[in-house]
C-alpha atoms as a PDB file:
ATOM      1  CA  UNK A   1      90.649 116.044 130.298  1.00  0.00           C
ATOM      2  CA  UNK A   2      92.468 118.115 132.928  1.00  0.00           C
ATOM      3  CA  UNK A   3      90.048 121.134 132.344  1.00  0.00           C
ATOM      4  CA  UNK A   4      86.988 118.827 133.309  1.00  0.00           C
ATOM      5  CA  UNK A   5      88.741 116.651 135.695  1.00  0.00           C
ATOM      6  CA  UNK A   6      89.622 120.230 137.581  1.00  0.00           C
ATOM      7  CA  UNK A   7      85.818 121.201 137.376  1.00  0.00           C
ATOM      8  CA  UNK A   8      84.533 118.044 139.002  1.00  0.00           C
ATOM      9  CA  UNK A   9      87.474 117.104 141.709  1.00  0.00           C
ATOM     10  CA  UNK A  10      84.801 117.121 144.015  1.00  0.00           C
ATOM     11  CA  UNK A  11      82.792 114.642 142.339  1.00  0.00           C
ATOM     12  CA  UNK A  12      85.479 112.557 141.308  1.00  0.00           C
ATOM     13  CA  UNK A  13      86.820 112.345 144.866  1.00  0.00           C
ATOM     14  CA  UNK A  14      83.657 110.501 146.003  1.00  0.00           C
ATOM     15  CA  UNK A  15      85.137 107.622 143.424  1.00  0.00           C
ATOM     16  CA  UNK A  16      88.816 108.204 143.051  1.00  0.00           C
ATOM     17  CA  UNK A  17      91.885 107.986 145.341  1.00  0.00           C
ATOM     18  CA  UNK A  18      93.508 111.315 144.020  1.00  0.00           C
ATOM     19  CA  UNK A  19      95.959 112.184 146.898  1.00  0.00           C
ATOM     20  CA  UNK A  20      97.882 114.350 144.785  1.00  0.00           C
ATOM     21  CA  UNK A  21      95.338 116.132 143.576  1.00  0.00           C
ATOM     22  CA  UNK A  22      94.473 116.444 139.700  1.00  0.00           C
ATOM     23  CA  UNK A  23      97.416 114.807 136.661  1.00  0.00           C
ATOM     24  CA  UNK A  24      98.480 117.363 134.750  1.00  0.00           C
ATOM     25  CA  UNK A  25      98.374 117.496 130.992  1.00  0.00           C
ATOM     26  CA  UNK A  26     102.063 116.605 130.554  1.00  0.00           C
ATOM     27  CA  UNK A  27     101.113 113.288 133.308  1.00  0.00           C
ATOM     28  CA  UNK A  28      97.993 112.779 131.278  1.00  0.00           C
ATOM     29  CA  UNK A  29     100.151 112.505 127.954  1.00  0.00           C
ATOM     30  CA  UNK A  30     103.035 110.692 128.934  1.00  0.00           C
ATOM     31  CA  UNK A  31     100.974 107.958 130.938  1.00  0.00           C
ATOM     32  CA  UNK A  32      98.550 107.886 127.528  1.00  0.00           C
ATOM     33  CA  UNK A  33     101.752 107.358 125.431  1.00  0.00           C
ATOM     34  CA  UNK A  34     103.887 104.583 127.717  1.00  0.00           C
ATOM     35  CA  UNK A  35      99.973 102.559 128.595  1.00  0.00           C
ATOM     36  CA  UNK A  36     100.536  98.539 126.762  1.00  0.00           C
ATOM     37  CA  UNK A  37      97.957  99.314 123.925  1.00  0.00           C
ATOM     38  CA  UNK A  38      97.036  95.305 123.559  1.00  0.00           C
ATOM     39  CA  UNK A  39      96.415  95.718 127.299  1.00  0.00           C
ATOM     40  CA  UNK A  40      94.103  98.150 127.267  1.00  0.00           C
ATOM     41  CA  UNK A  41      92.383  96.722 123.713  1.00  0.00           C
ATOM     42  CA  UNK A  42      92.120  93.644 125.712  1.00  0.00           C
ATOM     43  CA  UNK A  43      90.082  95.861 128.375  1.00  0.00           C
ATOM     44  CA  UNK A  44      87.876  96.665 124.992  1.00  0.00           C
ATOM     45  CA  UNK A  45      87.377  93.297 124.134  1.00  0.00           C
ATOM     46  CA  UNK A  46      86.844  92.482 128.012  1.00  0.00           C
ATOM     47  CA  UNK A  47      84.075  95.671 127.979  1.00  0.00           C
ATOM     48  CA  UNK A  48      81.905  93.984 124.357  1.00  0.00           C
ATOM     49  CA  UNK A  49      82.011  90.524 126.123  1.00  0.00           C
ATOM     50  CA  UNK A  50      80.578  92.461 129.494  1.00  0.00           C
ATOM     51  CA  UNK A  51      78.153  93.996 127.354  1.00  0.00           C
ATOM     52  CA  UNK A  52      76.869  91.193 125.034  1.00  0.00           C
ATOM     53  CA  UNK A  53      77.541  87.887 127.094  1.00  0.00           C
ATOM     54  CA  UNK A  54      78.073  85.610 123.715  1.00  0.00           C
ATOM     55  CA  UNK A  55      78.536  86.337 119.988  1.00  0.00           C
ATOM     56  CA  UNK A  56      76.579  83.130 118.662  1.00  0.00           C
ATOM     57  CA  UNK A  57      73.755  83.964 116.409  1.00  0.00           C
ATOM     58  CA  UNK A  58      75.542  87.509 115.994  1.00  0.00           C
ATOM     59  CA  UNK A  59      77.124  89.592 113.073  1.00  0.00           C
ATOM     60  CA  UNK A  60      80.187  89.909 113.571  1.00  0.00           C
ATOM     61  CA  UNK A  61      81.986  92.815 111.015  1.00  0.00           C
ATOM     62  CA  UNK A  62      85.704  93.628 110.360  1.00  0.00           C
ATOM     63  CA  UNK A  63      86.447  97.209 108.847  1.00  0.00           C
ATOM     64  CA  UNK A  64      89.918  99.474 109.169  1.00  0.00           C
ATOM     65  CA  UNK A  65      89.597 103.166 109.829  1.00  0.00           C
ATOM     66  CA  UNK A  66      92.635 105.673 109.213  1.00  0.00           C
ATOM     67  CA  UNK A  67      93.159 107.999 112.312  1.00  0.00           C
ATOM     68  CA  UNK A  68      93.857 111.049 109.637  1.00  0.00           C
ATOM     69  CA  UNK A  69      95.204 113.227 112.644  1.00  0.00           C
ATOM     70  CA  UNK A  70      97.917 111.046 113.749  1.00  0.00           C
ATOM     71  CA  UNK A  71      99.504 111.620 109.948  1.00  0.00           C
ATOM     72  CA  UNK A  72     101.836 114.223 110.521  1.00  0.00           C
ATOM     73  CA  UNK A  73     102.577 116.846 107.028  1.00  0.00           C
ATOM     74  CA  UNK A  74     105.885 114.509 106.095  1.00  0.00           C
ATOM     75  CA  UNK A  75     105.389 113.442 102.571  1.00  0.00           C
ATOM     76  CA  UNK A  76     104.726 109.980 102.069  1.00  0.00           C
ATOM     77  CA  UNK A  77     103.153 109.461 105.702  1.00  0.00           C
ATOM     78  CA  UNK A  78     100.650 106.786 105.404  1.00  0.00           C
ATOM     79  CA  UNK A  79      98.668 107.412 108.796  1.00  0.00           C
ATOM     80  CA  UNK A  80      97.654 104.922 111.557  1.00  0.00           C
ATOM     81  CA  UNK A  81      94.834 102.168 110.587  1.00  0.00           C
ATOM     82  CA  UNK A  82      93.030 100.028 112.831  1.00  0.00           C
ATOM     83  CA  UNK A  83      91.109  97.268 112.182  1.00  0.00           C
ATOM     84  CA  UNK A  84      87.874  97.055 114.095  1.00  0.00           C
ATOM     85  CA  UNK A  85      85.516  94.354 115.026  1.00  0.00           C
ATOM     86  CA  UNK A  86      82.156  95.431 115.358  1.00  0.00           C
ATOM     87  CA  UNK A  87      78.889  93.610 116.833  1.00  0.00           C
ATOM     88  CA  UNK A  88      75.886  94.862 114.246  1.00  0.00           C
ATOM     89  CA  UNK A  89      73.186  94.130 116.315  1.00  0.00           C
ATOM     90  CA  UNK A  90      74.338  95.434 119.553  1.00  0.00           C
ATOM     91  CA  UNK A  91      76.242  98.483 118.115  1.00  0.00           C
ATOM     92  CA  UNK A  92      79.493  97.273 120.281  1.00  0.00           C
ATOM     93  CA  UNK A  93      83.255  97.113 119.478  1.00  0.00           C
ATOM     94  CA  UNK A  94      84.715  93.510 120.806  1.00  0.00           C
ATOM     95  CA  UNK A  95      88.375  94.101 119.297  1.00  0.00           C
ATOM     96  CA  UNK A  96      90.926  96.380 117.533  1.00  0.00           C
ATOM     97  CA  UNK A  97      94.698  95.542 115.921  1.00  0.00           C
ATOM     98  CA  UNK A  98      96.825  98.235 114.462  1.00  0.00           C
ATOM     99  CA  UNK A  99      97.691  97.575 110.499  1.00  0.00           C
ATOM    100  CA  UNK A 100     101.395  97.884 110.879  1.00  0.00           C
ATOM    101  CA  UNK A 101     103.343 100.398 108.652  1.00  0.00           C
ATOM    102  CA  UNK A 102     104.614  97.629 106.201  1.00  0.00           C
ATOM    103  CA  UNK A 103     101.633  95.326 105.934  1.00  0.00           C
ATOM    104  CA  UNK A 104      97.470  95.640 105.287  1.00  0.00           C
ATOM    105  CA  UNK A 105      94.589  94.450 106.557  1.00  0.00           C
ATOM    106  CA  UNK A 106      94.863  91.150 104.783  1.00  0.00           C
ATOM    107  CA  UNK A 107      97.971  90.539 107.752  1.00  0.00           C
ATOM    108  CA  UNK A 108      95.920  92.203 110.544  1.00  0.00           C
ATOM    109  CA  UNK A 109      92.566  89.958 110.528  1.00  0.00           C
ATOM    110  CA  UNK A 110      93.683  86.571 111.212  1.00  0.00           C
ATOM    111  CA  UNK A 111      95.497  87.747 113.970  1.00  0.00           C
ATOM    112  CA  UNK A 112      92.084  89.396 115.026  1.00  0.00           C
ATOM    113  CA  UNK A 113      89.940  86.723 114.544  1.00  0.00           C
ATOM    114  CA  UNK A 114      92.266  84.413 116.316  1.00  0.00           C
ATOM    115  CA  UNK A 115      92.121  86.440 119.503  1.00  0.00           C
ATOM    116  CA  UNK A 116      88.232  86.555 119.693  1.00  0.00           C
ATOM    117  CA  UNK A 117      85.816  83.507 120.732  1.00  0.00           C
ATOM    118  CA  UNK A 118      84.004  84.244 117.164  1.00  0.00           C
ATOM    119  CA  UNK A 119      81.912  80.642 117.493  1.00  0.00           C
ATOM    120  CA  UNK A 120      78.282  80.550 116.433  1.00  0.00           C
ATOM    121  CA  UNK A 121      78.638  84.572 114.633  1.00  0.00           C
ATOM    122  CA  UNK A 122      78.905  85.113 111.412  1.00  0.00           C
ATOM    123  CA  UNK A 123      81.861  86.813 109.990  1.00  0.00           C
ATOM    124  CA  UNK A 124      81.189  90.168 107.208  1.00  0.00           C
ATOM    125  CA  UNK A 125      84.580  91.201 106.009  1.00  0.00           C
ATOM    126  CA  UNK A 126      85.022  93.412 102.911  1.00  0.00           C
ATOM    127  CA  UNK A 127      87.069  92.519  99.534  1.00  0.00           C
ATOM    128  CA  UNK A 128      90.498  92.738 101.065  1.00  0.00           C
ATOM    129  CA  UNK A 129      89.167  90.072 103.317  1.00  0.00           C
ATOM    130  CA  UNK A 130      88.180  87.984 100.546  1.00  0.00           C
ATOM    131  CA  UNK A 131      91.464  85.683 100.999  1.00  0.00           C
ATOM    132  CA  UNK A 132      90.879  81.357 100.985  1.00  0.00           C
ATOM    133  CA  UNK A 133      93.435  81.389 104.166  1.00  0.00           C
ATOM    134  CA  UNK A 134      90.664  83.767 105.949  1.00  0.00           C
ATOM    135  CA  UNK A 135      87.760  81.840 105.024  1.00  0.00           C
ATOM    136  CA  UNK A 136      89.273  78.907 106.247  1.00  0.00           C
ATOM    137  CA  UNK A 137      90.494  80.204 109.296  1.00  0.00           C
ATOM    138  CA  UNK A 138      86.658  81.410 110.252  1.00  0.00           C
ATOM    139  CA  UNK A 139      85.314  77.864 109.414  1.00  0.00           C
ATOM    140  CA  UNK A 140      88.290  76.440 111.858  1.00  0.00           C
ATOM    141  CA  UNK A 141      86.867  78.466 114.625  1.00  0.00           C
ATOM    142  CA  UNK A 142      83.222  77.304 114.570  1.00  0.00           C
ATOM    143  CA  UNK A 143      81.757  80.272 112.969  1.00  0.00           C
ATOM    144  CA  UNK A 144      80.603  81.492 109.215  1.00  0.00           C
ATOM    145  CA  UNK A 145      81.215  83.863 106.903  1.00  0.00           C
ATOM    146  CA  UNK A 146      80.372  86.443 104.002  1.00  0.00           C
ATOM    147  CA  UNK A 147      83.472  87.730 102.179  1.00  0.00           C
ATOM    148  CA  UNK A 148      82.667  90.581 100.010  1.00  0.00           C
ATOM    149  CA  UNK A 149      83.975  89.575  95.867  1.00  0.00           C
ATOM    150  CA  UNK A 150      85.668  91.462  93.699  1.00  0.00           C
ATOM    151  CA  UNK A 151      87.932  91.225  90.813  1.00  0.00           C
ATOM    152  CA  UNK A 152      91.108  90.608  93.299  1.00  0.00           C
ATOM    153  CA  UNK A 153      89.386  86.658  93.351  1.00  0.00           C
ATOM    154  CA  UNK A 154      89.524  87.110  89.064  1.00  0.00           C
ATOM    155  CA  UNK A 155      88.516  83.583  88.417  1.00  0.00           C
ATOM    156  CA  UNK A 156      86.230  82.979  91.525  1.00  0.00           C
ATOM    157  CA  UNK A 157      84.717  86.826  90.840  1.00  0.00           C
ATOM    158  CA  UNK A 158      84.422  85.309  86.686  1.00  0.00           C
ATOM    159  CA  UNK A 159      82.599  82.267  87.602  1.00  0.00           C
ATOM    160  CA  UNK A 160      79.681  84.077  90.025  1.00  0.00           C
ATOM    161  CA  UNK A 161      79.220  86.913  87.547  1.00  0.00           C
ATOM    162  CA  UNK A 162      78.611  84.111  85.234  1.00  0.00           C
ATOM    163  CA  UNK A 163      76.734  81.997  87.700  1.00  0.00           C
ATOM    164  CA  UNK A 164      73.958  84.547  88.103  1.00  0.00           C
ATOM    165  CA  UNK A 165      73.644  85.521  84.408  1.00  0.00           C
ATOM    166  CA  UNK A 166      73.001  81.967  82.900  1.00  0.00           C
ATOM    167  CA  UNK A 167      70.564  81.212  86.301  1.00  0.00           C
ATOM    168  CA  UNK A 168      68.147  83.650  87.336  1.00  0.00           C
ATOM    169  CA  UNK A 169      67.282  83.312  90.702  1.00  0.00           C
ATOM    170  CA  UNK A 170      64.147  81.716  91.594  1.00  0.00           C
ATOM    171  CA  UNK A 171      63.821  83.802  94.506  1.00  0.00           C
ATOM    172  CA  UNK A 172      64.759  87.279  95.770  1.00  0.00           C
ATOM    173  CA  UNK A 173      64.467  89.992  98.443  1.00  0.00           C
ATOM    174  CA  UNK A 174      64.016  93.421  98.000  1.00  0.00           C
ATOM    175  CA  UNK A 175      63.941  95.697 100.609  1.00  0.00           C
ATOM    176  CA  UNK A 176      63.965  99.914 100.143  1.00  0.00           C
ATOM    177  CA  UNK A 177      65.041 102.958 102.189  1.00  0.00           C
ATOM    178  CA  UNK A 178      64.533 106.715 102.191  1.00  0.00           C
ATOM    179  CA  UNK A 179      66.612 108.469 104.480  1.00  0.00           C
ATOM    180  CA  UNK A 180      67.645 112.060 104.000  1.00  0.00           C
ATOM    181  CA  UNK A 181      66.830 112.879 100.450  1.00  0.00           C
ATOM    182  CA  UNK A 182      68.324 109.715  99.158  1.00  0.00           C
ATOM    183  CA  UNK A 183      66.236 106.553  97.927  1.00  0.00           C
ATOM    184  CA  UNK A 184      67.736 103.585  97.274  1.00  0.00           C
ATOM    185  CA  UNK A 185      66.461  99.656  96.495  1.00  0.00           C
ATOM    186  CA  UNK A 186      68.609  96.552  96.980  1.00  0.00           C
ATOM    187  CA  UNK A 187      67.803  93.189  95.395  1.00  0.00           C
ATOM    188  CA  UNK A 188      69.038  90.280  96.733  1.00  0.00           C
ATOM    189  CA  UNK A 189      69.588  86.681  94.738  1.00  0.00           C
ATOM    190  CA  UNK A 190      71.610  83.673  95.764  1.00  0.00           C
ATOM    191  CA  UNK A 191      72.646  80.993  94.302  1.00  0.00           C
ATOM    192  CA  UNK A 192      74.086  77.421  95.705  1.00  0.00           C
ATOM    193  CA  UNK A 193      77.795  77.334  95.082  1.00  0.00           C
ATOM    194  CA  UNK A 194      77.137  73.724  94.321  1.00  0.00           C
ATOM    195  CA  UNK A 195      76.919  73.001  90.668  1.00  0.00           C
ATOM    196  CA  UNK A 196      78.011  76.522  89.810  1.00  0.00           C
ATOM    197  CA  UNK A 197      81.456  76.840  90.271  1.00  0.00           C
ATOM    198  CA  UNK A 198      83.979  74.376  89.112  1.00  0.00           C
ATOM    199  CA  UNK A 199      84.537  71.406  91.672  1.00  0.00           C
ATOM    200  CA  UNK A 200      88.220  72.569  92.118  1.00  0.00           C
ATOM    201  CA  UNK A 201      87.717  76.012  92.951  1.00  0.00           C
ATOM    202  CA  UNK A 202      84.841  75.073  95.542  1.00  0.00           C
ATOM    203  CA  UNK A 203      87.919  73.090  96.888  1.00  0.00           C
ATOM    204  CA  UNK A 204      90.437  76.225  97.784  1.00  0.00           C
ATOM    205  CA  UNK A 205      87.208  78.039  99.551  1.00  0.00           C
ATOM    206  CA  UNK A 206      86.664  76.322 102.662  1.00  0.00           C
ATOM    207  CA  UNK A 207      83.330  76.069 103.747  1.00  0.00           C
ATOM    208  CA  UNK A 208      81.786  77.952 100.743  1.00  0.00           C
ATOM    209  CA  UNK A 209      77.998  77.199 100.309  1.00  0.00           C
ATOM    210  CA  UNK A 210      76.000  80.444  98.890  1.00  0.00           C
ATOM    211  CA  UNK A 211      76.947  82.678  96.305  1.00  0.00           C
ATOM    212  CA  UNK A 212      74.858  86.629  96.835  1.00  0.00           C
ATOM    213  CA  UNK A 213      74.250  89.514  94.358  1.00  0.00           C
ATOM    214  CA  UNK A 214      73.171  92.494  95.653  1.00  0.00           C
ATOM    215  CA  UNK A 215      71.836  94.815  92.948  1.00  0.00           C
ATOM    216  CA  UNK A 216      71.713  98.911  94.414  1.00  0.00           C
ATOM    217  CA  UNK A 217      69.770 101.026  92.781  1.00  0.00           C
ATOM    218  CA  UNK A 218      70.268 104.734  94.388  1.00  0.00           C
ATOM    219  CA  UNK A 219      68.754 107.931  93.618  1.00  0.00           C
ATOM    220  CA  UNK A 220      69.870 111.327  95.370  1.00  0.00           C
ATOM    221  CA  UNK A 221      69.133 114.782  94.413  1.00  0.00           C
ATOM    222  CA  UNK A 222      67.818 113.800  90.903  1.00  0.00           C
ATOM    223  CA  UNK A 223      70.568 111.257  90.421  1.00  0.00           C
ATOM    224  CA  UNK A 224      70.810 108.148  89.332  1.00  0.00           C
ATOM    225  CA  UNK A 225      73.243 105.020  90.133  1.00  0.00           C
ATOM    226  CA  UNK A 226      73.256 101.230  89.797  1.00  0.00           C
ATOM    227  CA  UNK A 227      75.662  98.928  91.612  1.00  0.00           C
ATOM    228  CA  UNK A 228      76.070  95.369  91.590  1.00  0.00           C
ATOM    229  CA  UNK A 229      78.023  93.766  94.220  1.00  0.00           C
ATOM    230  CA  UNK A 230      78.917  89.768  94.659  1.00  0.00           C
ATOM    231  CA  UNK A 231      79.583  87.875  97.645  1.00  0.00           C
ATOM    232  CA  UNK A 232      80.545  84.176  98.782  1.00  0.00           C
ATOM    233  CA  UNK A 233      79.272  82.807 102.148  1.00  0.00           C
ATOM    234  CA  UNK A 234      79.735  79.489 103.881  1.00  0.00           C
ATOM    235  CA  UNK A 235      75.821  80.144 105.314  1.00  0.00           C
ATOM    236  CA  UNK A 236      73.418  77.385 104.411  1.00  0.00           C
ATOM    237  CA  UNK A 237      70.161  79.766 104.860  1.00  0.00           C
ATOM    238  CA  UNK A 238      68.420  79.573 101.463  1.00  0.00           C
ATOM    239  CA  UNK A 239      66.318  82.842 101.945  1.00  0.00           C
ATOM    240  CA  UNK A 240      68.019  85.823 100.761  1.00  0.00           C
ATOM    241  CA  UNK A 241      66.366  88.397 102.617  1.00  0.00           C
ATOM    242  CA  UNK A 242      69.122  86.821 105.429  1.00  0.00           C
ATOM    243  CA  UNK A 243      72.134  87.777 103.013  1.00  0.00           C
ATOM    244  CA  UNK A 244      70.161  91.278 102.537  1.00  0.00           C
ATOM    245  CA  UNK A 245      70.083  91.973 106.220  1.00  0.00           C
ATOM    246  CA  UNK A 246      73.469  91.146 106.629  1.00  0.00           C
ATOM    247  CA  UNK A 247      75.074  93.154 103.607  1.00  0.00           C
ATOM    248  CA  UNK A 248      73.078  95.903 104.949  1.00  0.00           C
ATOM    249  CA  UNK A 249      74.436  94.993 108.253  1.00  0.00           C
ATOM    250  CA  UNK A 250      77.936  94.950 107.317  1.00  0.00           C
ATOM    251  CA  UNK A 251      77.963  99.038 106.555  1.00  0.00           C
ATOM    252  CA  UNK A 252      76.720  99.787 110.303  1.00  0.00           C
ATOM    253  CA  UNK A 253      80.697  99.862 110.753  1.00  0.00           C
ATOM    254  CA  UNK A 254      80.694 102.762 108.560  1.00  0.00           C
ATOM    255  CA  UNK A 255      77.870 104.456 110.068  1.00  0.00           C
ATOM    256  CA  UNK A 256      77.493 103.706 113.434  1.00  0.00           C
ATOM    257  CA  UNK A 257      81.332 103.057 114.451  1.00  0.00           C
ATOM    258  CA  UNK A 258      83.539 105.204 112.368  1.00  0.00           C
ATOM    259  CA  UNK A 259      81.262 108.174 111.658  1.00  0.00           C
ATOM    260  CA  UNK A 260      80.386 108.672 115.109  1.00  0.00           C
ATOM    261  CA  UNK A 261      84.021 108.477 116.309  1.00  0.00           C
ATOM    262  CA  UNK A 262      84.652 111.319 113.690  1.00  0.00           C
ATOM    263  CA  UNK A 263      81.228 113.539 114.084  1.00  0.00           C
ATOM    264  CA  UNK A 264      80.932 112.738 117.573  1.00  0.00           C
ATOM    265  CA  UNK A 265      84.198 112.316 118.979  1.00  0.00           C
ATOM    266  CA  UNK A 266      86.408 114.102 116.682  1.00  0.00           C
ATOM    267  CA  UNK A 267      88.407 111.422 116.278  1.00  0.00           C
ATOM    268  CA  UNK A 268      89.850 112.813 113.026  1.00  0.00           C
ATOM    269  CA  UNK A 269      90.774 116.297 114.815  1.00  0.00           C
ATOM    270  CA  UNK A 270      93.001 114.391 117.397  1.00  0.00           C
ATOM    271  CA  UNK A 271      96.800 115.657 117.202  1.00  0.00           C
ATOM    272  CA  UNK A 272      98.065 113.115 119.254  1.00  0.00           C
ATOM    273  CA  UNK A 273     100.826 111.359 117.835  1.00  0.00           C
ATOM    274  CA  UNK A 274     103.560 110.351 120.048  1.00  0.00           C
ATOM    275  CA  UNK A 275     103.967 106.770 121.612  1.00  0.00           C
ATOM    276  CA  UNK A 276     101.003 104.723 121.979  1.00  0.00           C
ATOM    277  CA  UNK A 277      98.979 107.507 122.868  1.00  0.00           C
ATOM    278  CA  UNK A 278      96.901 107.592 119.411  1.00  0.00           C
ATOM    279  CA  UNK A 279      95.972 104.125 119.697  1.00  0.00           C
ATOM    280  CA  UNK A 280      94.839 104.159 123.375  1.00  0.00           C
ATOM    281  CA  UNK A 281      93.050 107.107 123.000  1.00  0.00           C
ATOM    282  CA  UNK A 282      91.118 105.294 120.311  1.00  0.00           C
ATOM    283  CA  UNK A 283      90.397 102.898 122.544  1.00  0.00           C
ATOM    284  CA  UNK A 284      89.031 105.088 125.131  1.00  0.00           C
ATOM    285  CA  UNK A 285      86.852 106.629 122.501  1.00  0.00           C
ATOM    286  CA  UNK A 286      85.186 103.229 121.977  1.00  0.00           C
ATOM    287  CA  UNK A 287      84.981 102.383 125.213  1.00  0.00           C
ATOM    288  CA  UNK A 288      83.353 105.257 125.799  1.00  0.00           C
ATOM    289  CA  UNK A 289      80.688 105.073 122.877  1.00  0.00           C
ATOM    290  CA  UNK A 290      79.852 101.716 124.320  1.00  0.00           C
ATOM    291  CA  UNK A 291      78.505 103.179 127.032  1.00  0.00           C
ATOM    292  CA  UNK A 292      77.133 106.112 125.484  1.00  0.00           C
ATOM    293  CA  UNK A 293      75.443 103.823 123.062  1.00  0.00           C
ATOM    294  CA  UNK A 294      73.779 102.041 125.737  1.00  0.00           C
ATOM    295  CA  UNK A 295      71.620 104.827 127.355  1.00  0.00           C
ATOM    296  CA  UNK A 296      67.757 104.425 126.801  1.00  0.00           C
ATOM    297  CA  UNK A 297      67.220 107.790 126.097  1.00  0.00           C
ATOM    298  CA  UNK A 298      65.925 109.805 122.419  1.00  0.00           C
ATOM    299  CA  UNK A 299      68.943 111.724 122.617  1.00  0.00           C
ATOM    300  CA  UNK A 300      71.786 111.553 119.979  1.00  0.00           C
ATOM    301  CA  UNK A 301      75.246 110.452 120.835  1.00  0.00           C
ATOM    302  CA  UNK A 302      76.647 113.928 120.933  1.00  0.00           C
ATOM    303  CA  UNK A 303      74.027 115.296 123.161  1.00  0.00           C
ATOM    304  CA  UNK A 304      74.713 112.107 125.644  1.00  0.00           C
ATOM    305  CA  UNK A 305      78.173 113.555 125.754  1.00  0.00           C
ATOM    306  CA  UNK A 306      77.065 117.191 126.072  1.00  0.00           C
ATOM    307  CA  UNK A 307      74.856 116.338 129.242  1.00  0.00           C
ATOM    308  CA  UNK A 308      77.040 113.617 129.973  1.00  0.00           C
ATOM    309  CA  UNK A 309      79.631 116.624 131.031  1.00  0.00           C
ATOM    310  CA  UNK A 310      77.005 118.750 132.331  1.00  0.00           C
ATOM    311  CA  UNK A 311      75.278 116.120 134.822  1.00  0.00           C
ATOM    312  CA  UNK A 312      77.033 114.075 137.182  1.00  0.00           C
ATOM    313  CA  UNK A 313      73.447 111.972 138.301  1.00  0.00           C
ATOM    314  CA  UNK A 314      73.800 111.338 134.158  1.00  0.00           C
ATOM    315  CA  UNK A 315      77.233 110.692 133.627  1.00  0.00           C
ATOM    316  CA  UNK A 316      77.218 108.237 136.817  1.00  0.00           C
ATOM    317  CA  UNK A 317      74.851 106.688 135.015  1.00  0.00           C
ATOM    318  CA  UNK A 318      76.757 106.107 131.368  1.00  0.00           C
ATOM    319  CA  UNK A 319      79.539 104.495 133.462  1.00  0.00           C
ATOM    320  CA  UNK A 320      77.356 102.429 135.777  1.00  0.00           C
ATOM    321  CA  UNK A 321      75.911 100.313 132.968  1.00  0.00           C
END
């Protein structure tokens, strides 16, 4: 920062008050580690809403990265996880929480969801998600949801499995890909929660409506793999191409959020560790792949960046938007 800052004082003048010239790196990292991190998260969240205007109609998806370079070599050191709420359609981060050291995500989402307008979206979360105090809480405020299913929800898990084996679906989606050696199909089926699980469990899931199984079949470099994957959703759309495209969806976290914070940022490479500095720096990364995201041209993310630093008519640009 101070290295590129020194290079472009000129050009930064033109926008900046700097009467005492250029921070250095110790003012750089001391102001990074003292900065109110829900403050500047808030500034995130403030940055999506400039960017999208409304989240009705919209996927709304709810992952946790680890930031592996803020885990010092102490044995036992768990790392710092935040939980991110990502846009699918418009590529945009809304909101962020730190997992504290003694809890999970299953703590950190409601208090996520409850700080975002989610009305009118619907909500992806994965299995840890998959919690009846969650889906409720999503219903409360006006919006929907698809909770990934696993074995953690035994008897809810039981019954679907079940569901789909004794009623074949009438319908189904399939849709395939072919991306970089590796070929894979997804079926979709769905099933009306109504009249297949028992009346009392449809009671503890608030809202619940559709029941989804998503059958993966991949093959890369001459092998094979089958997956089957369950999920409940309070969504009353009775074509399941819909669930396809938003299971699908849901793993644009994965690839368009926290691989390009690693590949593209180096988020993992960071050694910053002290004070809030490694959670407003993650921030700032987001912030700034917001922006970078937003640019109409064929270029990749890392090249944005590359003559993003080389071009100040570019760079103006990127923060302009």
């Amino acid at each position: 920062m101070v290295e590129f800052a020194t290079q472009r004082q000129s050009w930064l003048d033109q926008l900046l008050d700097l009467p005492h010239g250029i921070p250095s790196h110790d003012t750089f990292n001391r102001v990074l580690q003292l900065i109110d991190p829900d403050a500047l998260s808030r500034c995130l969240g403030q940055d999506g809403e400039d960017l999208l205007g409304h989240l009705d109609q919209k996927q709304l998806c709810f992952d946790g990265k680890k930031l592996k370079g803020v885990s010092p070599r102490s044995k036992g050191n768990q790392g710092m996880y935040i939980l991110n709420a990502w846009v699918a359609e418009n590529r945009v981060c809304i909101g962020q929480k730190k997992v504290g050291e003694k809890t999970n995500e299953i703590t950190a989402i409601p208090e996520l969801i409850s700080e975002l307008d989610i009305a009118g979206s619907i909500v992806s979360i994965d299995a840890i998600g998959c919690q009846q105090k969650i889906a409720a809480q999503i219903i409360n405020q006006q919006a929907d949801y698809l909770l990934a299913l696993k074995k953690n929800q035994k008897e809810l898990y039981d019954q679907t499995q079940d569901s789909f084996e004794l009623n074949p679906a009438q319908i189904m989606d399939e849709q395939w890909e072919y991306d970089h050696g590796r070929y894979e199909q997804r079926r979709c089926e769905i099933l009306p929660a109504q009249g297949m699980l028992l009346p009392e469990l449809i009671d503890q899931w608030e809202g619940i409506h559709t029941l989804v199984k998503i059958e993966a079949h991949r093959e890369e470099k001459g092998k094979r793999s089958t997956e089957i994957r369950y999920y409940i959703s309070s969504a009353t759309m009775d074509n399941p191409r819909y669930y396809n495209h938003l299971v699908r969806g849901h793993w644009g976290i994965e690839n368009l959020l926290h691989w390009h914070l690693d590949i593209s940022f180096s988020e993992d490479a960071s050694r910053a560790r002290k004070g809030f500095a490694p959670q407003n720096l993650a921030t700032l990364r987001k912030m700034a792949l917001h922006r970078m995201t937003q640019m109409s041209d064929k270029l990749s993310i890392k090249k944005r960046r590359f003559r993003a630093s080389l071009n100040n008519d570019y760079l103006l640009k990127v923060l302009q938007l």
